[in-house]
PDB file of N, CA and C in Angstrom:
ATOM      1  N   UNK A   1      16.364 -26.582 -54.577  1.00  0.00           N
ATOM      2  CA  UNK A   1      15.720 -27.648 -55.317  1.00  0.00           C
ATOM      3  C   UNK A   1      15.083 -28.626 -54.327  1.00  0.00           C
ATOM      4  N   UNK A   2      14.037 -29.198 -54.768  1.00  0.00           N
ATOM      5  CA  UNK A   2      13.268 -29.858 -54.286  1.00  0.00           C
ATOM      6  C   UNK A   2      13.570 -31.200 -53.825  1.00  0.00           C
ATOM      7  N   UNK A   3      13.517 -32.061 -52.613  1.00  0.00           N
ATOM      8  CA  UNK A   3      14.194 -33.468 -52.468  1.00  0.00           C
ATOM      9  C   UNK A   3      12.722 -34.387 -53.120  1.00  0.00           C
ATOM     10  N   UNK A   4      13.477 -35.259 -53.811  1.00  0.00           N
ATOM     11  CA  UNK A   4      12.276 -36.322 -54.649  1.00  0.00           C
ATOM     12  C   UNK A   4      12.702 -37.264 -54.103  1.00  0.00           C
ATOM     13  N   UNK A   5      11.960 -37.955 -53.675  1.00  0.00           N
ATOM     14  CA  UNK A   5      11.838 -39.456 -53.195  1.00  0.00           C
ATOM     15  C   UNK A   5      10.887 -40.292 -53.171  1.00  0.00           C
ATOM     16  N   UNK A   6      10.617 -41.586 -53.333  1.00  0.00           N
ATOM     17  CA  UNK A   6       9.408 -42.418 -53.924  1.00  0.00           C
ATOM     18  C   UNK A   6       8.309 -42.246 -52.651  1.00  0.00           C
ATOM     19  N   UNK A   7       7.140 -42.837 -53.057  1.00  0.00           N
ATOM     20  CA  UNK A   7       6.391 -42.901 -51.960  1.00  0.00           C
ATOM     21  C   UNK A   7       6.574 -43.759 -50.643  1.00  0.00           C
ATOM     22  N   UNK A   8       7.451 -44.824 -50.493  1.00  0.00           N
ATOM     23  CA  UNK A   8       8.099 -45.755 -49.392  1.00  0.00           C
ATOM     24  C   UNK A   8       8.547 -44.916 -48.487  1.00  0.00           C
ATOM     25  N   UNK A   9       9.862 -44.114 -49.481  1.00  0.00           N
ATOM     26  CA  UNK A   9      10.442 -42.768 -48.936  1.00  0.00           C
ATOM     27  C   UNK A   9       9.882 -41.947 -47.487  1.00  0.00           C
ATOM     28  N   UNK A  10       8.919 -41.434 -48.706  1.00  0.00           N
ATOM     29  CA  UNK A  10       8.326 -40.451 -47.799  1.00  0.00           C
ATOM     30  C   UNK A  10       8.073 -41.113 -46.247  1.00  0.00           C
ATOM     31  N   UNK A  11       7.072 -42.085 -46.272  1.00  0.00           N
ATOM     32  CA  UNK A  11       6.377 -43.035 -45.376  1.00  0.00           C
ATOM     33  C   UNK A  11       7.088 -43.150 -44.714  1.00  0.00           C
ATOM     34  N   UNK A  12       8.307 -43.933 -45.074  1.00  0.00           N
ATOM     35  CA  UNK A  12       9.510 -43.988 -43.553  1.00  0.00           C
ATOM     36  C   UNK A  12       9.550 -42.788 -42.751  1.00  0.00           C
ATOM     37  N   UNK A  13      10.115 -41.967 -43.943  1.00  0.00           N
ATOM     38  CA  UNK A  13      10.501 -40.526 -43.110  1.00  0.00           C
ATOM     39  C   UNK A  13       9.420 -40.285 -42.258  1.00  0.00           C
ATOM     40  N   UNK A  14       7.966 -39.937 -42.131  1.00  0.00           N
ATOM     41  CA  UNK A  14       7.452 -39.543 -41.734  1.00  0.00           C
ATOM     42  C   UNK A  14       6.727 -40.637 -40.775  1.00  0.00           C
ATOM     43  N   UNK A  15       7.323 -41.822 -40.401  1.00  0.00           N
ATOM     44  CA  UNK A  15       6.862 -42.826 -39.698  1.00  0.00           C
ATOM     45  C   UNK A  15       5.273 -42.971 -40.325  1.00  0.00           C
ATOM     46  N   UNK A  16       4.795 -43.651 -41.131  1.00  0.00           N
ATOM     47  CA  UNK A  16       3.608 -43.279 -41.649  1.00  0.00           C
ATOM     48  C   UNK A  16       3.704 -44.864 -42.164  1.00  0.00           C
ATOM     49  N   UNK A  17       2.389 -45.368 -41.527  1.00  0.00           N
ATOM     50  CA  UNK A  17       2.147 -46.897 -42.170  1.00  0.00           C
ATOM     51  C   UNK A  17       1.161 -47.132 -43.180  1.00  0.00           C
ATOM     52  N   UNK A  18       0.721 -48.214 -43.873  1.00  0.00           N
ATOM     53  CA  UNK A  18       0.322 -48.000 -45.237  1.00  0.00           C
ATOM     54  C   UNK A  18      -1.225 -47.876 -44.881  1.00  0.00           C
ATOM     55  N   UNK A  19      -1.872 -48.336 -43.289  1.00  0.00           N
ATOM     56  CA  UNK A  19      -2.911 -47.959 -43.476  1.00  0.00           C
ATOM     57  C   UNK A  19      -3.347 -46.830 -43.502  1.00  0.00           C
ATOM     58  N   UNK A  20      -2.596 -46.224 -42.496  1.00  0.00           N
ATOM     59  CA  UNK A  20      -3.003 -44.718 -42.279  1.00  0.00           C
ATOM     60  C   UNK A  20      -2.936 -44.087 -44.027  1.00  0.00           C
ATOM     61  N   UNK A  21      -2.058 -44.133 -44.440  1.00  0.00           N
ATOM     62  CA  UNK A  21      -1.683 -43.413 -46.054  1.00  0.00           C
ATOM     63  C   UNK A  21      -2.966 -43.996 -46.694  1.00  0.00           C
ATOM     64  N   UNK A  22      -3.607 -45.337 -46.752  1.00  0.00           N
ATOM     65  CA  UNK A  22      -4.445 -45.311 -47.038  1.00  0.00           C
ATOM     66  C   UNK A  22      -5.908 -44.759 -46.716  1.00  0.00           C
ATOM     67  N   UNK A  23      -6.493 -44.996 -45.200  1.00  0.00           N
ATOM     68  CA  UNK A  23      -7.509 -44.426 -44.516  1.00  0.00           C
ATOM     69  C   UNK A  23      -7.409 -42.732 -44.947  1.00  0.00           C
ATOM     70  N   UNK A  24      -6.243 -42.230 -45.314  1.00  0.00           N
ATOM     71  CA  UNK A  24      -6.589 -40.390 -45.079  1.00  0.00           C
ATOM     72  C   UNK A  24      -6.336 -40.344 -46.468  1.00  0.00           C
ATOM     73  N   UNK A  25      -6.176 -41.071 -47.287  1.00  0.00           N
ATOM     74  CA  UNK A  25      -6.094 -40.787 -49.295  1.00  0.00           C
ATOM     75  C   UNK A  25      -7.595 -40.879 -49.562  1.00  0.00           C
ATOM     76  N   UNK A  26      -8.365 -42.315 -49.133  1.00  0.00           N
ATOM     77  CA  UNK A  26      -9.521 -42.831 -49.466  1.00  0.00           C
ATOM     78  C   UNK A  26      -9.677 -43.386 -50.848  1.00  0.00           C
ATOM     79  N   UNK A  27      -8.202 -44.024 -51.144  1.00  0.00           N
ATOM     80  CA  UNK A  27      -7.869 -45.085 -52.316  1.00  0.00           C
ATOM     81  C   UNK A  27      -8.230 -46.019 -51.477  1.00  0.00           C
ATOM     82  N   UNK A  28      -8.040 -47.224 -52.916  1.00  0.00           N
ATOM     83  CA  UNK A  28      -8.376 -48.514 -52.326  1.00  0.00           C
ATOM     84  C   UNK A  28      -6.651 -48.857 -52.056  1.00  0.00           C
ATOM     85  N   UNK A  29      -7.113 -49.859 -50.848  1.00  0.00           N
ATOM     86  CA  UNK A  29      -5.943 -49.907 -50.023  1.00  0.00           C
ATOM     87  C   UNK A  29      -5.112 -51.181 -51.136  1.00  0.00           C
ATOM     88  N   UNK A  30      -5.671 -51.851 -52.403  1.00  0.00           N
ATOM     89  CA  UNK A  30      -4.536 -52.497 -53.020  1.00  0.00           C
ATOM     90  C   UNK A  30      -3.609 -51.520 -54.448  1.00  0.00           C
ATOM     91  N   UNK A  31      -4.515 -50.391 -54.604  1.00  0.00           N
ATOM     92  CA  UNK A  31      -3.698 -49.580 -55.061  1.00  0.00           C
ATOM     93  C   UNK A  31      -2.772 -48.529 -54.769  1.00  0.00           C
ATOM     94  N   UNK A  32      -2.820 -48.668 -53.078  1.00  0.00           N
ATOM     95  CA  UNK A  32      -2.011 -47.407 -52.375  1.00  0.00           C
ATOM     96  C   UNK A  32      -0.868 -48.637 -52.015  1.00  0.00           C
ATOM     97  N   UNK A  33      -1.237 -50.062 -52.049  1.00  0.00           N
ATOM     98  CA  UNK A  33       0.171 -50.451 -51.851  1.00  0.00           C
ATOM     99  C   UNK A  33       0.942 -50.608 -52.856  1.00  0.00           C
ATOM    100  N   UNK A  34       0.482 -51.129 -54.149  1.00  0.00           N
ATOM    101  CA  UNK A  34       0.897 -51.043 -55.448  1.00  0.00           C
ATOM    102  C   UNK A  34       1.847 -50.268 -55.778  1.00  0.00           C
ATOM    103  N   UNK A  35       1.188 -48.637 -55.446  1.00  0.00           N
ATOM    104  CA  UNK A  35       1.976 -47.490 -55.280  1.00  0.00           C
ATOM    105  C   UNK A  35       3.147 -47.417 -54.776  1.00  0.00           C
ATOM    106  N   UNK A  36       2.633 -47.872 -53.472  1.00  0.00           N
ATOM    107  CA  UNK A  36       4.105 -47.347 -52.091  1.00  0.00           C
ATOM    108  C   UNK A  36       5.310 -48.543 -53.133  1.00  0.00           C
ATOM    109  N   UNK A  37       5.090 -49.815 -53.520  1.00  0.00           N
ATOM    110  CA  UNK A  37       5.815 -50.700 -53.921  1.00  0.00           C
ATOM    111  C   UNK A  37       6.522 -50.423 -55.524  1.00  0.00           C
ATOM    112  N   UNK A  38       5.925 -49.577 -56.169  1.00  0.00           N
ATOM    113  CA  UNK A  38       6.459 -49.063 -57.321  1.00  0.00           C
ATOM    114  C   UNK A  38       6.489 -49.825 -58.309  1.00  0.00           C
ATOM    115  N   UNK A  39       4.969 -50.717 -58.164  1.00  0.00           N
ATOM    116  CA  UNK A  39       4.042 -51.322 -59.106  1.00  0.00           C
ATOM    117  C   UNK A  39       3.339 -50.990 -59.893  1.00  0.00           C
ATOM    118  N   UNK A  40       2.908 -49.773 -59.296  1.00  0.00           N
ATOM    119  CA  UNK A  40       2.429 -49.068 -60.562  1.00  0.00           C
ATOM    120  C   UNK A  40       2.135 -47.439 -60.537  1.00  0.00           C
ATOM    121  N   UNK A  41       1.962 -46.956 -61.405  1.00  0.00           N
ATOM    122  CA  UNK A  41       2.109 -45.276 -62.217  1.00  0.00           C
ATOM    123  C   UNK A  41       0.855 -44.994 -61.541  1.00  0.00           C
ATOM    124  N   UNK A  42       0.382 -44.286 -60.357  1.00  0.00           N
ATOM    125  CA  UNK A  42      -1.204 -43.373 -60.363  1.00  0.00           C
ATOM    126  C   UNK A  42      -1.217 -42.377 -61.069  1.00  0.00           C
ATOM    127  N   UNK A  43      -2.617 -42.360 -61.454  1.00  0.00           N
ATOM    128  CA  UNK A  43      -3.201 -40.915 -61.955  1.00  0.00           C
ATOM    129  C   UNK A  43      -3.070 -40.090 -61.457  1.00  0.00           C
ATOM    130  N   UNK A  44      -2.877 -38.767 -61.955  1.00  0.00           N
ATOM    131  CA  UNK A  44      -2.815 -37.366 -61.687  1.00  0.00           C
ATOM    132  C   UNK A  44      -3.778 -36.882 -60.058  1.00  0.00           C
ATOM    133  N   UNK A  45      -4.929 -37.467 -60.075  1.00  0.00           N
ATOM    134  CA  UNK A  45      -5.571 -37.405 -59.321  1.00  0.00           C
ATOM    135  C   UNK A  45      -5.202 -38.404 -57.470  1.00  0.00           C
ATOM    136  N   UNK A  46      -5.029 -39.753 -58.262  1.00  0.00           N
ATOM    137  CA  UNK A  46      -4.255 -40.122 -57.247  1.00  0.00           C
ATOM    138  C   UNK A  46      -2.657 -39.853 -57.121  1.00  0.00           C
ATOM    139  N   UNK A  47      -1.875 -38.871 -57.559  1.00  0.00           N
ATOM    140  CA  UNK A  47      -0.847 -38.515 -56.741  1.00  0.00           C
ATOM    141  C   UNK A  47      -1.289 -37.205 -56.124  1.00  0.00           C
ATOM    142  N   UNK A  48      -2.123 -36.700 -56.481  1.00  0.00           N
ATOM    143  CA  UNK A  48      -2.244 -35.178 -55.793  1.00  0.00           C
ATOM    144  C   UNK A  48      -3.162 -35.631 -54.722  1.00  0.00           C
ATOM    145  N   UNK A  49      -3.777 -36.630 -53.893  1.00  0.00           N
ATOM    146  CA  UNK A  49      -4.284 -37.288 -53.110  1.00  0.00           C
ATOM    147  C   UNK A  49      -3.270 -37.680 -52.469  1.00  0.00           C
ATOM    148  N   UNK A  50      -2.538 -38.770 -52.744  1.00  0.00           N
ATOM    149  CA  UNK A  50      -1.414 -38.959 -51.739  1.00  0.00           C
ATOM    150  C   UNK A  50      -0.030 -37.883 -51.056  1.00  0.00           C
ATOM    151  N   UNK A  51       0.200 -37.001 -52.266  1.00  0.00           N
ATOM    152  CA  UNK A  51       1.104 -35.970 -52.108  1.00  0.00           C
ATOM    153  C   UNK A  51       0.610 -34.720 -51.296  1.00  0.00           C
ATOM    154  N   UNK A  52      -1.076 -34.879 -50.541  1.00  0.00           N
ATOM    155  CA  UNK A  52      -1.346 -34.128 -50.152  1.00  0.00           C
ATOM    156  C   UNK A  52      -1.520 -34.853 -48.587  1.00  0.00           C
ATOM    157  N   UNK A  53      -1.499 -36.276 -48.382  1.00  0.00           N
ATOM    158  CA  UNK A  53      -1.292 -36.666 -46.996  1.00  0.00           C
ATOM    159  C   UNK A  53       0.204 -37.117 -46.859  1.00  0.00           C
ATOM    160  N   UNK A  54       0.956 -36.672 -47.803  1.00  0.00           N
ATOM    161  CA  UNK A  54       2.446 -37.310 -47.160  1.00  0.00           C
ATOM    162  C   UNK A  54       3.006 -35.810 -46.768  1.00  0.00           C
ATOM    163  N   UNK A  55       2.100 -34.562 -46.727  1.00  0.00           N
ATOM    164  CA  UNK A  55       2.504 -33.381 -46.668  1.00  0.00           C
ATOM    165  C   UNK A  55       3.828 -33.198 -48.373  1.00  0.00           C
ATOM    166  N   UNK A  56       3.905 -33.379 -49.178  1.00  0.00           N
ATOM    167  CA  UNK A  56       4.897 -32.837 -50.057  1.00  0.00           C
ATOM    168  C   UNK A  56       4.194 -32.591 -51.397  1.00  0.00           C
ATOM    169  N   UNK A  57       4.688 -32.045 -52.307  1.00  0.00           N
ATOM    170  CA  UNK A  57       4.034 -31.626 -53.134  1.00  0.00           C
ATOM    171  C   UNK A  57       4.425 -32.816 -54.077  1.00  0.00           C
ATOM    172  N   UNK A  58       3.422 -32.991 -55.374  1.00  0.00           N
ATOM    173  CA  UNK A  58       3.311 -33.657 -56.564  1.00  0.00           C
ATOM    174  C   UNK A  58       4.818 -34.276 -57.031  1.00  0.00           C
ATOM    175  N   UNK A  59       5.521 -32.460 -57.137  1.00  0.00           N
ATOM    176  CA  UNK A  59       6.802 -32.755 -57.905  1.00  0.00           C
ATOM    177  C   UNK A  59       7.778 -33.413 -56.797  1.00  0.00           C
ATOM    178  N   UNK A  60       8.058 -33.556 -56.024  1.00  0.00           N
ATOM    179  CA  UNK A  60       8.889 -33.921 -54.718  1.00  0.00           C
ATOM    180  C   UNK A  60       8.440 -35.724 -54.578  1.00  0.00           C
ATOM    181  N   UNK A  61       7.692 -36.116 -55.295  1.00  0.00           N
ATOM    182  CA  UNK A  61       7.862 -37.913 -55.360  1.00  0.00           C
ATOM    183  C   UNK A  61       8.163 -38.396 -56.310  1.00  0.00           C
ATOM    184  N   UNK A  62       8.515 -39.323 -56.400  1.00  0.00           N
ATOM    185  CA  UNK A  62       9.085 -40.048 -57.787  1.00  0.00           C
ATOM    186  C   UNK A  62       8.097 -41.226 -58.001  1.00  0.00           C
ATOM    187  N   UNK A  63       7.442 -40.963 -58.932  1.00  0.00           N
ATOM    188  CA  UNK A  63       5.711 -41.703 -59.018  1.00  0.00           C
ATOM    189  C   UNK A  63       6.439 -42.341 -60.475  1.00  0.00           C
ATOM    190  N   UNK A  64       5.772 -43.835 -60.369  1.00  0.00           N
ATOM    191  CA  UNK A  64       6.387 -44.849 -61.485  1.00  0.00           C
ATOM    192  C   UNK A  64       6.868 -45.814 -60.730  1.00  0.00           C
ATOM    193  N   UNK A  65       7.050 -46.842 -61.706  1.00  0.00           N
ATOM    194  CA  UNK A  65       7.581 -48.175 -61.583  1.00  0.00           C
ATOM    195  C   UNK A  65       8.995 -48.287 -61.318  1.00  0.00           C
ATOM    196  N   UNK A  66       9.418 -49.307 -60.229  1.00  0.00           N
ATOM    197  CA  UNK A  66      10.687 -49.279 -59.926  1.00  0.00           C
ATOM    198  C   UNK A  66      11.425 -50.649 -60.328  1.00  0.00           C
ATOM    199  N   UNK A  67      10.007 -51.710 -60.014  1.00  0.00           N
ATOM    200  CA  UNK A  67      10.241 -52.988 -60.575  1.00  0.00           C
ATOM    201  C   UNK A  67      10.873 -52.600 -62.041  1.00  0.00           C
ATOM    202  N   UNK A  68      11.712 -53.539 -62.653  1.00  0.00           N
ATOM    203  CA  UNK A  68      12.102 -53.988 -63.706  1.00  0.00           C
ATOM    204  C   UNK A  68      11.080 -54.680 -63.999  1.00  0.00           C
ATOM    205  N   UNK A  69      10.655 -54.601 -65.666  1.00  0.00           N
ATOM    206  CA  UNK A  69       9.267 -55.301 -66.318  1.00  0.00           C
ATOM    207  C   UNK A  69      10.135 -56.273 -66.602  1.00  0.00           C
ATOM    208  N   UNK A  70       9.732 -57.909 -66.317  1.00  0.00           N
ATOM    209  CA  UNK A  70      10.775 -58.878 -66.881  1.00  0.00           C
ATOM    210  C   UNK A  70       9.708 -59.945 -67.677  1.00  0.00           C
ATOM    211  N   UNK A  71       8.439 -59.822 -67.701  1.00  0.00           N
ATOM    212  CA  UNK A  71       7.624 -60.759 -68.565  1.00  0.00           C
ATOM    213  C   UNK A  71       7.554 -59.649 -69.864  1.00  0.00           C
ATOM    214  N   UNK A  72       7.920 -60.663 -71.082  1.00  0.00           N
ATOM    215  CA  UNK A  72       8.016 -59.782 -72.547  1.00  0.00           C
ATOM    216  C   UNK A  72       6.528 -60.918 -73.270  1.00  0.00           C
ATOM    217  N   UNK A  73       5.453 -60.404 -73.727  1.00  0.00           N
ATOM    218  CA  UNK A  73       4.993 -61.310 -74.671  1.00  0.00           C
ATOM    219  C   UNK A  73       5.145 -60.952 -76.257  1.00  0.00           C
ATOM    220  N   UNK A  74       5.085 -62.290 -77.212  1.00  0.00           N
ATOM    221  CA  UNK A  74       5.552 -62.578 -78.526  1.00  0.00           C
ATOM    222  C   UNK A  74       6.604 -63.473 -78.423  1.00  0.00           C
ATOM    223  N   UNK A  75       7.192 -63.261 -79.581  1.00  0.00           N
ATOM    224  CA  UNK A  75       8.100 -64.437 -80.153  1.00  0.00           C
ATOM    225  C   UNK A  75       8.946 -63.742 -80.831  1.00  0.00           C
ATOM    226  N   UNK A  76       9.284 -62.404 -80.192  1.00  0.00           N
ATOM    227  CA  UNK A  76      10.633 -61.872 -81.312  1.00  0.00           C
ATOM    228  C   UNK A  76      10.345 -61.004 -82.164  1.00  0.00           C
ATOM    229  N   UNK A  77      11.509 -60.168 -82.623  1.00  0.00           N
ATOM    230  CA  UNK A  77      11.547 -59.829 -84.231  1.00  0.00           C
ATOM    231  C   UNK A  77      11.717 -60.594 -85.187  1.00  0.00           C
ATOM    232  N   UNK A  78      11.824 -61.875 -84.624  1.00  0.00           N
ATOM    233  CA  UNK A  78      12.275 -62.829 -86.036  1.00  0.00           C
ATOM    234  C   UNK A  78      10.850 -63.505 -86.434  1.00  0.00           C
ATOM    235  N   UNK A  79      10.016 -63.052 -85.693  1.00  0.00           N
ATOM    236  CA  UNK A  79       8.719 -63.568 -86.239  1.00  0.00           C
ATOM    237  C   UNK A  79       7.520 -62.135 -86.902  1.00  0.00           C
ATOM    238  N   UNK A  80       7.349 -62.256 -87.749  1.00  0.00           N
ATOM    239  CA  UNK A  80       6.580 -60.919 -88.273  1.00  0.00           C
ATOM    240  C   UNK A  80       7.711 -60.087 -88.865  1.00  0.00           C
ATOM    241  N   UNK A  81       6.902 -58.672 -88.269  1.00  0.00           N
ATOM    242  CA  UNK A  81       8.081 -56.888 -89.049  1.00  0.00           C
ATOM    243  C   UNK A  81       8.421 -57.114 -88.188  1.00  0.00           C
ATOM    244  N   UNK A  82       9.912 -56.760 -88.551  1.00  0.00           N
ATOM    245  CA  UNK A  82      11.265 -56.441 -87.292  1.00  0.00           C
ATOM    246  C   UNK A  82      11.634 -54.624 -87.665  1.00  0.00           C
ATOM    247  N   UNK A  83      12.208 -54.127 -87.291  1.00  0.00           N
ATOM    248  CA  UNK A  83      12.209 -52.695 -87.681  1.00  0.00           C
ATOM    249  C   UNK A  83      13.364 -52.868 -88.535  1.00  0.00           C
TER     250      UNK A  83
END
């Protein structure tokens, strides 16, 4: 089985700094940090771009958010349909 680890992951392991990951993807360098930080979900296209300069395949990163979402907007179920 395959080792999965986020994109930070990889980077350490492979001594790999965010410009370089950026300069050899040819993302923009505030969405390859976004990424490495687990701010946000890339497209299909940008993980098979990055998963192809961190040397590992697609399935072998753990692509997604790591942050906890802690801003909620509204006012509740007690305002409107509640389920």
């Amino acid at each position: 089985m395959a080792e999965v680890k986020s994109v930070g992951d990889w980077m350490a392991e492979r001594g790999m700094t965010l410009q370089v990951l950026v300069e050899a993807s040819g993302l923009d360098p505030r969405v390859v940090e976004a990424i490495a930080c687990g701010r946000y979900t890339p497209s299909p296209q940008q993980r098979q771009r990055l998963a192809a300069v961190l040397g590992v395949s697609v399935e072998q990163v753990a692509w997604g958010h790591q942050a906890e979402v802690t801003q909620l907007y509204g006012h509740g179920p007690q305002f409107g349909r509640s389920p």
